[in-house]
PDB file of N, CA and C in Angstrom:
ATOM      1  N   UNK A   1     254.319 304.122 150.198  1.00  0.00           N
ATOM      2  CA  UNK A   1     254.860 303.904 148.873  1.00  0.00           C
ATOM      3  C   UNK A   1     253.888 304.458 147.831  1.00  0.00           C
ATOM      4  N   UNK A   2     254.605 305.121 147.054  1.00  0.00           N
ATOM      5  CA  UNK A   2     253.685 305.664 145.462  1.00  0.00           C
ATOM      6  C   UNK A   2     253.766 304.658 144.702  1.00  0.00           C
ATOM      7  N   UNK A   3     251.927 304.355 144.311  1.00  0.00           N
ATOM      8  CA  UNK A   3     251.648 303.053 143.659  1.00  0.00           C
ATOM      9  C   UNK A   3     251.296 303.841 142.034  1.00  0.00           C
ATOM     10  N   UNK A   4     251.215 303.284 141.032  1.00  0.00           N
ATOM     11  CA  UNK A   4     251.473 303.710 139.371  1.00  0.00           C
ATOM     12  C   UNK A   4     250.607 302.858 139.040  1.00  0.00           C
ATOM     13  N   UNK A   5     250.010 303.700 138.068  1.00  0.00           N
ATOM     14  CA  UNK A   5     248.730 302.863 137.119  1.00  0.00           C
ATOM     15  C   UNK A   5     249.684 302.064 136.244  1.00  0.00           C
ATOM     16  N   UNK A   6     250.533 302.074 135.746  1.00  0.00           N
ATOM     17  CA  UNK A   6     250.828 301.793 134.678  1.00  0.00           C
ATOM     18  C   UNK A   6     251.177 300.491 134.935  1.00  0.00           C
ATOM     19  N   UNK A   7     250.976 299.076 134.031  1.00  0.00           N
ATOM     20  CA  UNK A   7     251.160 297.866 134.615  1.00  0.00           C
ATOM     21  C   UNK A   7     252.550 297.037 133.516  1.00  0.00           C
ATOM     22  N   UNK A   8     253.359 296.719 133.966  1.00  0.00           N
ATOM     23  CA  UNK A   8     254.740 296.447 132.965  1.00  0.00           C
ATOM     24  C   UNK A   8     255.041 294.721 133.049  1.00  0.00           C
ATOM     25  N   UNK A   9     255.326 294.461 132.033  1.00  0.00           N
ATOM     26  CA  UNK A   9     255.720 293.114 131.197  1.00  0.00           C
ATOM     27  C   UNK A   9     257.037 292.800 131.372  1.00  0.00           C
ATOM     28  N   UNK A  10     257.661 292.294 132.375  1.00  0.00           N
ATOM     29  CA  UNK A  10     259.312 291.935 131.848  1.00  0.00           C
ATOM     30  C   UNK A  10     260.061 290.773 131.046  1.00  0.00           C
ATOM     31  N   UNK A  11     260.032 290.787 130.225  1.00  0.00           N
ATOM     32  CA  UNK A  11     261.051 289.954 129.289  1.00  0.00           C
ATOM     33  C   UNK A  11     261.767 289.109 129.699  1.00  0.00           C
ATOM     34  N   UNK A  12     261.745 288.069 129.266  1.00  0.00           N
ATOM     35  CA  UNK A  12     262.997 287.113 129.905  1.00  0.00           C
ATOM     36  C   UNK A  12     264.446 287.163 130.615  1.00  0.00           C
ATOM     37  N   UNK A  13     264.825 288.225 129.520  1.00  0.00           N
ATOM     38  CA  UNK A  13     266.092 288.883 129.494  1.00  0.00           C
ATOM     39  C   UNK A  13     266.484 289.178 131.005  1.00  0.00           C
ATOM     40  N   UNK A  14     265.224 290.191 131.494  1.00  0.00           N
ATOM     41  CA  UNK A  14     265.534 290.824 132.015  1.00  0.00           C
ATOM     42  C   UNK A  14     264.463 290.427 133.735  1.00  0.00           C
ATOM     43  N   UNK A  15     264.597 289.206 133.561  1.00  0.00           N
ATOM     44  CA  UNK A  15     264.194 288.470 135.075  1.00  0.00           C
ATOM     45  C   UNK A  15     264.607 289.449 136.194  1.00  0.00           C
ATOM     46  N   UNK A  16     263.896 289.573 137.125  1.00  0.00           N
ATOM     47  CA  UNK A  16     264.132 289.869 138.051  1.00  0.00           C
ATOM     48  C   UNK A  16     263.767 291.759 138.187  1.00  0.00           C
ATOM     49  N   UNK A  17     263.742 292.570 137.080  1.00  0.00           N
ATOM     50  CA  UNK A  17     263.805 293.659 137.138  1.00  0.00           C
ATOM     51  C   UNK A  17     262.069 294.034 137.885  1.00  0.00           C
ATOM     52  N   UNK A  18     261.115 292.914 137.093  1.00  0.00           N
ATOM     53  CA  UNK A  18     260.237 292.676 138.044  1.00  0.00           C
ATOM     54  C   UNK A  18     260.204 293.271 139.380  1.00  0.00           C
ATOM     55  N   UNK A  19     260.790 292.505 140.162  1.00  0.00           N
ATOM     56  CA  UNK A  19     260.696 292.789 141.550  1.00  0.00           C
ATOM     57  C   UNK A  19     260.948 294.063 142.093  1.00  0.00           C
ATOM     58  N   UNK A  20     261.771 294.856 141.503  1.00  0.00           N
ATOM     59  CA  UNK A  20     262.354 295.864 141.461  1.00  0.00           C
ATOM     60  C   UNK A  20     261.524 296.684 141.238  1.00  0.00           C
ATOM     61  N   UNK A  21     260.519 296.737 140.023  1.00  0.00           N
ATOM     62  CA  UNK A  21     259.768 297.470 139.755  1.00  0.00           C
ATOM     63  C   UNK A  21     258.508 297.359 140.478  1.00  0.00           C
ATOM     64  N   UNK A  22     257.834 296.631 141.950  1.00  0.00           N
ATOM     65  CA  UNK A  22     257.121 296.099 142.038  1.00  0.00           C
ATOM     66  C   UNK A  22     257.848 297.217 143.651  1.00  0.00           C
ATOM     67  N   UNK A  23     258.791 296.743 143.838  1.00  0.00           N
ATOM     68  CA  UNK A  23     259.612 297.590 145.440  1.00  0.00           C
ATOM     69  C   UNK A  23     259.217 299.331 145.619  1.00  0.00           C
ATOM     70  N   UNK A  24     259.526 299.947 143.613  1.00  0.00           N
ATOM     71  CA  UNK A  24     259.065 300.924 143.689  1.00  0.00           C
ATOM     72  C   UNK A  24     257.588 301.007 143.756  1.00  0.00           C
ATOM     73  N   UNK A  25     256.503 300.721 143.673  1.00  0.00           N
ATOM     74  CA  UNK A  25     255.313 300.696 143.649  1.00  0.00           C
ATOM     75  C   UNK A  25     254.650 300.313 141.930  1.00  0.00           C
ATOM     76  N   UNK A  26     255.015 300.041 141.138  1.00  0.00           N
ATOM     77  CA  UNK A  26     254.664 299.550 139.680  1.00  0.00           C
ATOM     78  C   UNK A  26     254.214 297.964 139.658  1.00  0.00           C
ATOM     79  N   UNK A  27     253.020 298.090 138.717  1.00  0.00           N
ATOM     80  CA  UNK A  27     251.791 296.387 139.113  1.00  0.00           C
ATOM     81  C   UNK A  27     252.989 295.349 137.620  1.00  0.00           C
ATOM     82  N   UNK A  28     254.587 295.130 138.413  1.00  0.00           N
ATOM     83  CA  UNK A  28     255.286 294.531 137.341  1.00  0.00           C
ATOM     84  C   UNK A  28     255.353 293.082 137.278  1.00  0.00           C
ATOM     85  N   UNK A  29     255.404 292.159 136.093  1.00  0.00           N
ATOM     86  CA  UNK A  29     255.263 290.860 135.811  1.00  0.00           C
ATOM     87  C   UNK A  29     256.493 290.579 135.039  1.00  0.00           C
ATOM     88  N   UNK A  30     256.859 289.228 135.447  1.00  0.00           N
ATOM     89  CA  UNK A  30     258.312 288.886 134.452  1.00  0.00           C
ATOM     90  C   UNK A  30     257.503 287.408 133.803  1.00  0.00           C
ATOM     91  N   UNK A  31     257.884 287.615 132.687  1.00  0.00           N
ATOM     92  CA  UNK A  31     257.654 286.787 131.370  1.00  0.00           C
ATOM     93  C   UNK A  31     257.724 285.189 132.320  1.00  0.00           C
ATOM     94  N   UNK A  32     259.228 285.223 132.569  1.00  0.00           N
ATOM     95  CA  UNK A  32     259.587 283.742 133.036  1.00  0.00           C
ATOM     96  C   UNK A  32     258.950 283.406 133.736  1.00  0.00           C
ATOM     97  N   UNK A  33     258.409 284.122 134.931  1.00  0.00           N
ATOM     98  CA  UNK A  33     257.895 283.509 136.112  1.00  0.00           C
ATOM     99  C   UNK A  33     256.170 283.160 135.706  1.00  0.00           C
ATOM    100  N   UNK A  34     255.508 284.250 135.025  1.00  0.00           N
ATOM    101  CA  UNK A  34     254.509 283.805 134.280  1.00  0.00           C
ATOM    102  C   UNK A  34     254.385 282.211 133.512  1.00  0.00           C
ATOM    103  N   UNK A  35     255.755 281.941 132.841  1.00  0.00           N
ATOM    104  CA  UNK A  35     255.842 280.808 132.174  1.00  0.00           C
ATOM    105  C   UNK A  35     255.638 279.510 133.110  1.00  0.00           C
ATOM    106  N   UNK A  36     256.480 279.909 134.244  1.00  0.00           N
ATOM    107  CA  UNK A  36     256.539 278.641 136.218  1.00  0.00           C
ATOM    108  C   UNK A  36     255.310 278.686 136.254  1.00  0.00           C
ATOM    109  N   UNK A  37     254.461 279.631 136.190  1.00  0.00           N
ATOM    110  CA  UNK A  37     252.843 279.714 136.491  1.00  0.00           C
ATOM    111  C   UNK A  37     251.890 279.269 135.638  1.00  0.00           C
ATOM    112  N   UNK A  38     252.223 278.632 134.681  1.00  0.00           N
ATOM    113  CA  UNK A  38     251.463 278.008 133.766  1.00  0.00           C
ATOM    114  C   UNK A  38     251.573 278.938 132.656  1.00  0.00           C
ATOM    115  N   UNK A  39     251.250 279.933 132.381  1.00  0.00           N
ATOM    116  CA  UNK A  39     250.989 280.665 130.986  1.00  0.00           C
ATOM    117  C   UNK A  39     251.827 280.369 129.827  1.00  0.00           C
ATOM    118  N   UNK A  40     251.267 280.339 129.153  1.00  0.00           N
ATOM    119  CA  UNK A  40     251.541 279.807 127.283  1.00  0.00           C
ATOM    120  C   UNK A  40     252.603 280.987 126.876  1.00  0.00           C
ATOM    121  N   UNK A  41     253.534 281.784 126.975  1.00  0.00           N
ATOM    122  CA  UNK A  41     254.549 282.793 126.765  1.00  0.00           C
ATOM    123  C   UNK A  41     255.384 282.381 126.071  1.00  0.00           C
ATOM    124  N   UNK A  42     255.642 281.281 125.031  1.00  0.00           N
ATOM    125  CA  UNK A  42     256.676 280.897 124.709  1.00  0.00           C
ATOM    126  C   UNK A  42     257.166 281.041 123.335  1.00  0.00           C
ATOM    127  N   UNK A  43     256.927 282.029 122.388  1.00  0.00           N
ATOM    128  CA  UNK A  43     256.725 282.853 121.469  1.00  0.00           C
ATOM    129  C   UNK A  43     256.941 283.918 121.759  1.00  0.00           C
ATOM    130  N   UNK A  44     257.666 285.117 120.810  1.00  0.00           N
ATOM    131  CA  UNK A  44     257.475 286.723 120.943  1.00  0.00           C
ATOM    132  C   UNK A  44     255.997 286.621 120.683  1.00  0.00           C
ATOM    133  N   UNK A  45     255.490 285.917 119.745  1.00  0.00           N
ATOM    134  CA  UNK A  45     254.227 286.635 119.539  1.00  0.00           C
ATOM    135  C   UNK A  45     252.909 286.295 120.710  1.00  0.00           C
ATOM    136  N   UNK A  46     253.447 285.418 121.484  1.00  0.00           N
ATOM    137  CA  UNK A  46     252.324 285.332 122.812  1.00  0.00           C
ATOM    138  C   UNK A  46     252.820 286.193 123.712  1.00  0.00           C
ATOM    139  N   UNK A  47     253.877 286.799 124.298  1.00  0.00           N
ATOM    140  CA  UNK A  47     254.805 287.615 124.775  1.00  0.00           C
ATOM    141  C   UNK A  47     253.916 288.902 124.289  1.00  0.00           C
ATOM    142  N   UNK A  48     253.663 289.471 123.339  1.00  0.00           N
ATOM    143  CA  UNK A  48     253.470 290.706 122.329  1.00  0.00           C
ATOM    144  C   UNK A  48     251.842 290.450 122.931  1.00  0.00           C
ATOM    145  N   UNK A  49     251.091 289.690 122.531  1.00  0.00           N
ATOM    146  CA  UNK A  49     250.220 289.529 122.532  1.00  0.00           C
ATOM    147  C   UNK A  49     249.308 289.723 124.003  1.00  0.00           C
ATOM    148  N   UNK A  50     250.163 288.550 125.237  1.00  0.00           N
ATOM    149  CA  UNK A  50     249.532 289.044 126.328  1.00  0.00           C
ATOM    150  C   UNK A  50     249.930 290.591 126.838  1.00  0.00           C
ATOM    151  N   UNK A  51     250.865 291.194 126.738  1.00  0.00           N
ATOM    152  CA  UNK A  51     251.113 292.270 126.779  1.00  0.00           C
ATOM    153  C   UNK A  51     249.840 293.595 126.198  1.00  0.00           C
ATOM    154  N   UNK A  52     249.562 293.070 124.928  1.00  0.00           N
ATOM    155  CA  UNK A  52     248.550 294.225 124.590  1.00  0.00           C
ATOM    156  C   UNK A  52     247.134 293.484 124.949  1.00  0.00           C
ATOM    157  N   UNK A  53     246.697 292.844 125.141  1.00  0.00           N
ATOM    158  CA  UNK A  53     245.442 292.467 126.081  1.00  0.00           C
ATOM    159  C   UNK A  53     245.447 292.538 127.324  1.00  0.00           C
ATOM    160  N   UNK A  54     246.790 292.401 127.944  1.00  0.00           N
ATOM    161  CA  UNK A  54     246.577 292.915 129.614  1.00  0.00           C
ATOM    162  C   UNK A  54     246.929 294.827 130.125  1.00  0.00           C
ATOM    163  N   UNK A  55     246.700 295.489 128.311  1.00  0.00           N
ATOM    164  CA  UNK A  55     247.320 296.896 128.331  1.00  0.00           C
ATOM    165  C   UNK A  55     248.599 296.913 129.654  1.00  0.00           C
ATOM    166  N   UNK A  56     249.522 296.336 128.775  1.00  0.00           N
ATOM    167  CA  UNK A  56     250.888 296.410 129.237  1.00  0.00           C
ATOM    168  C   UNK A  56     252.102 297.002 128.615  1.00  0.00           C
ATOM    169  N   UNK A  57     252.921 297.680 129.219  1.00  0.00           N
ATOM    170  CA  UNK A  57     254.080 297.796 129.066  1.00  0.00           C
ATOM    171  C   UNK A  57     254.944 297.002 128.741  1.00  0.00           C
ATOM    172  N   UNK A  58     255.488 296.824 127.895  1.00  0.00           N
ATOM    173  CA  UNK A  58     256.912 295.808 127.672  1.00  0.00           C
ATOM    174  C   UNK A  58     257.804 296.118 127.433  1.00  0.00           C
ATOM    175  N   UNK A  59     259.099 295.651 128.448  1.00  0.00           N
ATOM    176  CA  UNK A  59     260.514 295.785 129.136  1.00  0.00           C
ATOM    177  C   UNK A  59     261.257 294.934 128.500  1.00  0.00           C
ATOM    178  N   UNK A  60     262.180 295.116 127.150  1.00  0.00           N
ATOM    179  CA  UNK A  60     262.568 293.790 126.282  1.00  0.00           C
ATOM    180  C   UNK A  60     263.758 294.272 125.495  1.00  0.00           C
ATOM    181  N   UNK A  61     265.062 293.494 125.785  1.00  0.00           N
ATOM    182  CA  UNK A  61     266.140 293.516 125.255  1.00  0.00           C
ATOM    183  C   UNK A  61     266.510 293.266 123.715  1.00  0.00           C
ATOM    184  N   UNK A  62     265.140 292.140 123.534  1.00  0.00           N
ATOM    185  CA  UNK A  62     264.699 291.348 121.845  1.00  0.00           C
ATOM    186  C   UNK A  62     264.705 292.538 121.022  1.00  0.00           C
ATOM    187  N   UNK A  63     264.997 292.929 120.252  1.00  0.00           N
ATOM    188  CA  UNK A  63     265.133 293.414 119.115  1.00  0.00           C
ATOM    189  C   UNK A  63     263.486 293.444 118.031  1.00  0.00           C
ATOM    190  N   UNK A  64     263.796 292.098 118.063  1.00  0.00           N
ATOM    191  CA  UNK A  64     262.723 291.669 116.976  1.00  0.00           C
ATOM    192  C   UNK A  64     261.377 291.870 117.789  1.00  0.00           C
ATOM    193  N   UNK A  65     261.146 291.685 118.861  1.00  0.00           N
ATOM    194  CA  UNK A  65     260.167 292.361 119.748  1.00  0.00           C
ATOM    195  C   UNK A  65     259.728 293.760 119.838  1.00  0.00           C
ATOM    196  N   UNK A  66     260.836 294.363 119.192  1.00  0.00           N
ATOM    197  CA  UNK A  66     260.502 296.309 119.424  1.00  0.00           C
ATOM    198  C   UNK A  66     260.006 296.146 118.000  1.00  0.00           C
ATOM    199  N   UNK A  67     260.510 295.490 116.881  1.00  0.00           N
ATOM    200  CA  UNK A  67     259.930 296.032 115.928  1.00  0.00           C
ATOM    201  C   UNK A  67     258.644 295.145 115.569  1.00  0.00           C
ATOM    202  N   UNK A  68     258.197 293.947 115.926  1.00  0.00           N
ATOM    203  CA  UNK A  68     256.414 293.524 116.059  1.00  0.00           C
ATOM    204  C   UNK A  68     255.825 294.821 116.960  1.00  0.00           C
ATOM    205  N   UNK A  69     256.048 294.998 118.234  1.00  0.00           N
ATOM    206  CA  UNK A  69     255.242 296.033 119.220  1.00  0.00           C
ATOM    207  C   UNK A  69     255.639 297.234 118.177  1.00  0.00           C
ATOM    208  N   UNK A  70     255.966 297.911 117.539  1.00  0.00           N
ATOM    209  CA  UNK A  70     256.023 299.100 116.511  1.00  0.00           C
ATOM    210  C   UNK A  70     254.854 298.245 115.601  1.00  0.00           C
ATOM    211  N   UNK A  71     254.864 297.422 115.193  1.00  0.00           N
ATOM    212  CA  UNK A  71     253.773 296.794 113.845  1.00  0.00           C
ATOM    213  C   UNK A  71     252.451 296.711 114.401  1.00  0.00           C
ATOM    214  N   UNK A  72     252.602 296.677 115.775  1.00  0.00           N
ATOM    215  CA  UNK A  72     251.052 296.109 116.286  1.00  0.00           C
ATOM    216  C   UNK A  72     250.343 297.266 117.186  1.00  0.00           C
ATOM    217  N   UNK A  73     251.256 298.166 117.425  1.00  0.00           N
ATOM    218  CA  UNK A  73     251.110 299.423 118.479  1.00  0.00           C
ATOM    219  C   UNK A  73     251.002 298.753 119.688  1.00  0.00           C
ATOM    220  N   UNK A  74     251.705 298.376 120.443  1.00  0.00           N
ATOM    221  CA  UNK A  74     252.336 297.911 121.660  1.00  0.00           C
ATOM    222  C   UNK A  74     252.706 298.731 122.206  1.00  0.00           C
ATOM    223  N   UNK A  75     252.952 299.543 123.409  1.00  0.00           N
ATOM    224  CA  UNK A  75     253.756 300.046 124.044  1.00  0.00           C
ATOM    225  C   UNK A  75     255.247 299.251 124.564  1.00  0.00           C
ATOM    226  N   UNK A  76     256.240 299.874 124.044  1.00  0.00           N
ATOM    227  CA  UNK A  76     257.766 299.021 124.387  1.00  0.00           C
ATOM    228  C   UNK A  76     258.339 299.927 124.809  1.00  0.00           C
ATOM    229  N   UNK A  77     259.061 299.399 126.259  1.00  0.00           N
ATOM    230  CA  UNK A  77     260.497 300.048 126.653  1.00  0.00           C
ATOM    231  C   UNK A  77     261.580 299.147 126.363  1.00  0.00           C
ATOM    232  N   UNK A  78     262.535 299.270 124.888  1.00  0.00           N
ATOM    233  CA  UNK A  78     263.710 298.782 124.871  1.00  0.00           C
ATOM    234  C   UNK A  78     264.544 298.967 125.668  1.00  0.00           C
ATOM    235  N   UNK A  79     265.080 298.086 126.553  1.00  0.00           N
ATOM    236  CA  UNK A  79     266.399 298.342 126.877  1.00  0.00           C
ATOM    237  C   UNK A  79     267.447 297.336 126.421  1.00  0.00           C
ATOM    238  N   UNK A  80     268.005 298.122 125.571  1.00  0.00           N
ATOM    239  CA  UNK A  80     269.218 297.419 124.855  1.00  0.00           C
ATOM    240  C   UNK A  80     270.158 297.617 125.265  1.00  0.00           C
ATOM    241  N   UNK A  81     271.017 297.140 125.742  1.00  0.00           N
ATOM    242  CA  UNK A  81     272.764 297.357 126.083  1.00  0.00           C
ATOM    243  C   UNK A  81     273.587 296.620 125.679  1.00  0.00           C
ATOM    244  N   UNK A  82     275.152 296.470 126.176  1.00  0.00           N
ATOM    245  CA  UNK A  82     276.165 295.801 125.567  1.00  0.00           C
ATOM    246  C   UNK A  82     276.636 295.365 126.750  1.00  0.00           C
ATOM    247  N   UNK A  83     276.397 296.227 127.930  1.00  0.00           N
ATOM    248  CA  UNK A  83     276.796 295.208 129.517  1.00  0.00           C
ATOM    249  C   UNK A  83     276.475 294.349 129.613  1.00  0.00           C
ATOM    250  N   UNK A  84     277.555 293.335 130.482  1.00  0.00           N
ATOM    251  CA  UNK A  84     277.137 291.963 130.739  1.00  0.00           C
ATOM    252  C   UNK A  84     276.160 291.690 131.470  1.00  0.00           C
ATOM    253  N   UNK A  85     276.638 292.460 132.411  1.00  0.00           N
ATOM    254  CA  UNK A  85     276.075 292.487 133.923  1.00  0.00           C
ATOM    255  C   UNK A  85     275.019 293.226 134.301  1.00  0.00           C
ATOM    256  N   UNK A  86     273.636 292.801 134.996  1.00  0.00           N
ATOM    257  CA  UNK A  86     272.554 293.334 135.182  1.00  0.00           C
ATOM    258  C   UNK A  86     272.846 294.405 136.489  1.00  0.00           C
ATOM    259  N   UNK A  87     272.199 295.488 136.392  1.00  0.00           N
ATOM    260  CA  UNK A  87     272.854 296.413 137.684  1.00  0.00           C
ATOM    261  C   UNK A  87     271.367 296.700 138.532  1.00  0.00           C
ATOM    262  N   UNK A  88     270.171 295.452 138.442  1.00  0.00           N
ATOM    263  CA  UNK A  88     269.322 295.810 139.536  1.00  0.00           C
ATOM    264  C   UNK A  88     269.001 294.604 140.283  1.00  0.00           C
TER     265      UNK A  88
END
Protein backbone atom coordinates (compact mmCIF):
# COMPACT_ATOMS: atom_id res chain seq x y z
CA UNK A 1 0.00 0.00 0.00
CA UNK A 2 1.12 3.75 -0.88
CA UNK A 3 1.37 5.51 2.45
CA UNK A 4 0.95 9.82 2.13
CA UNK A 5 2.51 12.35 4.24
CA UNK A 6 -0.29 14.26 4.32
CA UNK A 7 -2.34 13.76 7.65
CA UNK A 8 -6.42 14.62 7.33
CA UNK A 9 -9.12 15.76 9.90
CA UNK A 10 -12.64 14.39 9.27
CA UNK A 11 -15.56 16.36 10.33
CA UNK A 12 -18.40 15.08 11.92
CA UNK A 13 -20.39 15.21 8.95
CA UNK A 14 -18.53 13.09 7.38
CA UNK A 15 -17.79 10.00 9.95
CA UNK A 16 -16.52 7.28 8.62
CA UNK A 17 -14.73 8.72 5.45
CA UNK A 18 -11.87 8.28 7.93
CA UNK A 19 -11.51 4.79 7.47
CA UNK A 20 -11.61 5.01 3.98
CA UNK A 21 -8.99 7.30 3.82
CA UNK A 22 -6.82 5.31 6.16
CA UNK A 23 -7.65 1.78 3.55
CA UNK A 24 -6.04 4.01 0.92
CA UNK A 25 -2.88 4.62 2.85
CA UNK A 26 -3.62 8.46 4.33
CA UNK A 27 -2.63 9.07 8.48
CA UNK A 28 -6.87 10.00 8.59
CA UNK A 29 -8.79 11.03 11.92
CA UNK A 30 -12.60 11.61 12.32
CA UNK A 31 -13.58 14.46 14.61
CA UNK A 32 -16.28 12.13 16.35
CA UNK A 33 -14.29 9.36 17.21
CA UNK A 34 -11.57 11.73 18.59
CA UNK A 35 -14.49 13.19 20.72
CA UNK A 36 -15.25 8.84 22.15
CA UNK A 37 -11.49 9.31 22.89
CA UNK A 38 -11.59 11.97 25.15
CA UNK A 39 -10.56 15.12 23.13
CA UNK A 40 -12.17 18.54 23.79
CA UNK A 41 -13.58 18.95 19.78
CA UNK A 42 -16.69 20.37 20.56
CA UNK A 43 -16.52 23.79 18.94
CA UNK A 44 -15.56 24.68 15.19
CA UNK A 45 -13.05 26.57 16.82
CA UNK A 46 -11.31 23.50 18.72
CA UNK A 47 -12.06 21.48 15.47
CA UNK A 48 -10.02 24.49 13.45
CA UNK A 49 -7.66 24.66 15.98
CA UNK A 50 -6.51 20.99 16.57
CA UNK A 51 -6.36 20.71 12.96
CA UNK A 52 -3.70 23.52 12.50
CA UNK A 53 -1.47 22.33 15.43
CA UNK A 54 -1.55 18.75 14.36
CA UNK A 55 -0.68 20.40 10.54
CA UNK A 56 -3.83 18.88 9.29
CA UNK A 57 -6.04 18.71 6.60
CA UNK A 58 -9.67 19.37 7.11
CA UNK A 59 -12.53 17.35 5.41
CA UNK A 60 -15.79 19.56 6.35
CA UNK A 61 -19.23 19.95 4.99
CA UNK A 62 -19.63 23.24 7.72
CA UNK A 63 -19.64 26.11 5.80
CA UNK A 64 -18.75 28.36 8.55
CA UNK A 65 -15.65 26.15 9.00
CA UNK A 66 -14.25 26.93 5.36
CA UNK A 67 -14.58 30.40 6.01
CA UNK A 68 -12.60 30.51 9.85
CA UNK A 69 -9.82 27.93 8.04
CA UNK A 70 -9.69 30.86 5.07
CA UNK A 71 -9.29 33.53 8.26
CA UNK A 72 -6.73 31.49 10.02
CA UNK A 73 -4.86 29.76 6.97
CA UNK A 74 -5.96 26.26 7.61
CA UNK A 75 -5.77 23.97 4.96
CA UNK A 76 -9.66 22.86 4.01
CA UNK A 77 -11.12 20.34 1.75
CA UNK A 78 -14.85 21.40 1.46
CA UNK A 79 -16.99 18.95 0.53
CA UNK A 80 -20.27 20.35 0.13
CA UNK A 81 -23.14 18.57 -1.50
CA UNK A 82 -26.91 18.33 -1.67
CA UNK A 83 -26.92 14.29 -1.60
CA UNK A 84 -28.41 12.62 1.07
CA UNK A 85 -26.61 9.74 0.97
CA UNK A 86 -22.91 9.18 1.79
CA UNK A 87 -21.29 7.09 -1.19
CA UNK A 88 -18.11 5.76 0.90
Amino acid sequence: MVRHDMKILVDESDDGLDEKLREIGYEAYSVKKLIAEGKRLHSDYSVLKYARENKMLLITRDAENGLSCEENNTPIFASITTRSSKSY
